[in-house]
C-alpha atoms as a PDB file:
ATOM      1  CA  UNK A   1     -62.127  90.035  18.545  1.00  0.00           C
ATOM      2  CA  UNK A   2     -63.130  91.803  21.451  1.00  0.00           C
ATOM      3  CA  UNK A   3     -67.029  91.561  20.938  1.00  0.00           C
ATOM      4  CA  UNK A   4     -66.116  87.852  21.195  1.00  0.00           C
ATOM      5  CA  UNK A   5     -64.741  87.615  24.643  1.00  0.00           C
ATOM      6  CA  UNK A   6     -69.036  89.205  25.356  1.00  0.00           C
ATOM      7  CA  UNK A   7     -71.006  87.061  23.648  1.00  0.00           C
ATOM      8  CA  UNK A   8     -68.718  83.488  23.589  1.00  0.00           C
ATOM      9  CA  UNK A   9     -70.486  81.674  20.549  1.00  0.00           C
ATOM     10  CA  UNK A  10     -70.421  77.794  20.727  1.00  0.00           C
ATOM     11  CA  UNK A  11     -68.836  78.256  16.949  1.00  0.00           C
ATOM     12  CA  UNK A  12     -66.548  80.699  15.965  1.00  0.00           C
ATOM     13  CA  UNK A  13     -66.535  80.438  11.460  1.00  0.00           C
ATOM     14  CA  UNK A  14     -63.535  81.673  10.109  1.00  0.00           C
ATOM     15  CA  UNK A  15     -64.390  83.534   6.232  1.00  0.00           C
ATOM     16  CA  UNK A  16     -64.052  82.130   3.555  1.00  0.00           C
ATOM     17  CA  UNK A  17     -61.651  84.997   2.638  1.00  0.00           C
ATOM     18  CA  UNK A  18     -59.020  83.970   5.205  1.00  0.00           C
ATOM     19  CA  UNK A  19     -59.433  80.105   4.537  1.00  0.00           C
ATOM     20  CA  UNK A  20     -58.483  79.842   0.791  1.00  0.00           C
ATOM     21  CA  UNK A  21     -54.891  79.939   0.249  1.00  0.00           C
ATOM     22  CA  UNK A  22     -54.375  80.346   3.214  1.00  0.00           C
ATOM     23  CA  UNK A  23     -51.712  77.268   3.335  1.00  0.00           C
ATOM     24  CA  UNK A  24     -49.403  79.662   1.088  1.00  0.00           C
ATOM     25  CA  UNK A  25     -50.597  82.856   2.644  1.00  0.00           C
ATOM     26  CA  UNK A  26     -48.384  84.453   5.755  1.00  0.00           C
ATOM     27  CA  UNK A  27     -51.041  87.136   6.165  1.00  0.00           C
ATOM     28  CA  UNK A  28     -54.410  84.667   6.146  1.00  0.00           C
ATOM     29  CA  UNK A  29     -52.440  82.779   8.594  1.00  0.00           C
ATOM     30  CA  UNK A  30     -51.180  85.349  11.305  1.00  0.00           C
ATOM     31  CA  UNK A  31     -55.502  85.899  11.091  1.00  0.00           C
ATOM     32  CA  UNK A  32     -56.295  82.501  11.321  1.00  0.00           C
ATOM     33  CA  UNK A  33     -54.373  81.799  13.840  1.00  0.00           C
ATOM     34  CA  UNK A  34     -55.336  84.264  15.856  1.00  0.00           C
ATOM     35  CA  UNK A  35     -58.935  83.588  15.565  1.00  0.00           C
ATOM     36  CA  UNK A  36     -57.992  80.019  16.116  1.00  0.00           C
ATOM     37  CA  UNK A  37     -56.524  81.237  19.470  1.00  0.00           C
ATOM     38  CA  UNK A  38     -59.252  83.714  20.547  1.00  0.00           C
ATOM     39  CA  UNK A  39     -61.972  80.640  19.807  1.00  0.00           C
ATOM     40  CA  UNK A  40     -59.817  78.310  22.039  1.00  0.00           C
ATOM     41  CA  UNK A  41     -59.994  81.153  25.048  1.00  0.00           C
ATOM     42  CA  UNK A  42     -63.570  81.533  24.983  1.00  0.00           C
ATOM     43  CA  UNK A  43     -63.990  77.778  24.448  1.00  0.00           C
ATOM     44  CA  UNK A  44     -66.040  78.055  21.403  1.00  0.00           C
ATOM     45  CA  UNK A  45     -65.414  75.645  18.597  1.00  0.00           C
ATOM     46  CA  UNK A  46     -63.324  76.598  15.147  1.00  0.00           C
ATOM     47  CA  UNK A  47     -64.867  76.314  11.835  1.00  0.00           C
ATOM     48  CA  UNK A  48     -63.372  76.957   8.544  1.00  0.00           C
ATOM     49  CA  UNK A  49     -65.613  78.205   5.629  1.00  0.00           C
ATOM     50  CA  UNK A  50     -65.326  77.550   2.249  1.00  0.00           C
ATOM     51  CA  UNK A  51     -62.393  74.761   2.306  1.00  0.00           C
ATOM     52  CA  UNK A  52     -61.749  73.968  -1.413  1.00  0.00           C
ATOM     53  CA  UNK A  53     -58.350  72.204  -1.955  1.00  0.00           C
ATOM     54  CA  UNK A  54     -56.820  70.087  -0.002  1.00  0.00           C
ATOM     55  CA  UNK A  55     -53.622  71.944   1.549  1.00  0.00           C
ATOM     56  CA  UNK A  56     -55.451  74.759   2.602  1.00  0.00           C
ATOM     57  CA  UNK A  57     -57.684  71.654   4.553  1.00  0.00           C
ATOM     58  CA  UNK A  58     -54.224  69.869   6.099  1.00  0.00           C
ATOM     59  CA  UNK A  59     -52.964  73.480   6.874  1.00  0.00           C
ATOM     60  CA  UNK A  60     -55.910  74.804   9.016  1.00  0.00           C
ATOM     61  CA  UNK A  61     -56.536  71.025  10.760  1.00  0.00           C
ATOM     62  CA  UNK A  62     -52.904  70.862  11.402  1.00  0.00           C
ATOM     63  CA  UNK A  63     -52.889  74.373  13.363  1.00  0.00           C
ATOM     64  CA  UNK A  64     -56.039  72.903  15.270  1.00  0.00           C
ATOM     65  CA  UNK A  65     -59.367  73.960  13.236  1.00  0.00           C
ATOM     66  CA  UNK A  66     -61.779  71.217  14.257  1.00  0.00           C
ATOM     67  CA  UNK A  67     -64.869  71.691  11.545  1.00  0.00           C
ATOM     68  CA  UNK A  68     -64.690  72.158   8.209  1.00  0.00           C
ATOM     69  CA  UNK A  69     -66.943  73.557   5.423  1.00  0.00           C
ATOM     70  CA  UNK A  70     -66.597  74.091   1.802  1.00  0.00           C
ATOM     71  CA  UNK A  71     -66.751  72.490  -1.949  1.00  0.00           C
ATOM     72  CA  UNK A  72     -63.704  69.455  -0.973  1.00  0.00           C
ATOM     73  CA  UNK A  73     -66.351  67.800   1.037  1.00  0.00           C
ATOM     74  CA  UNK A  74     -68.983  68.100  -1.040  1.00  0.00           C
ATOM     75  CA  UNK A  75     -70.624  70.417  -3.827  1.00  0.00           C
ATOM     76  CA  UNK A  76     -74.715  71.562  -4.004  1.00  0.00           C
ATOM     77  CA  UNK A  77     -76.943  69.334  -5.877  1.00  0.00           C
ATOM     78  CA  UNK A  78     -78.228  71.417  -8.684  1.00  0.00           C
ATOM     79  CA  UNK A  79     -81.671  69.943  -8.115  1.00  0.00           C
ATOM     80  CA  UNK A  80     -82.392  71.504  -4.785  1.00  0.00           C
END
């Protein structure tokens, strides 16, 4: 957290690790929200990685994540 206060990114990507389950996680979401707080104080945007169901997706918008990433939006095509 602290390099971030240095080098204030215009994104700030929360892992994928931290974003799935976190809705039913306590520990994934004392992190995100702190990393949702630290991106806020440098002014740099939040963006959650790997957003696969639907709760986890309510959960992180509802605490203020503005961009989302991940397999609920949309899968790879398997002919790229």
């Amino acid at each position: 957290m602290e390099l971030l206060d240095g080098i204030t990114p215009h994104y700030m990507k929360l892992d994928i690790q931290y974003v799935q389950g976190v809705a039913y996680d306590t520990k994934k979401q004392r992190i995100a929200l702190e990393f949702l707080h630290k991106a806020q104080e440098i002014g740099s945007i939040p963006l959650a990685e790997g957003v696969e169901t639907r709760v986890d997706f309510e959960w992180l918008k509802h605490n203020g994540y503005q961009l989302f990433q991940g397999y609920l939006f949309g899968r790879p095509s398997p002919n790229i």
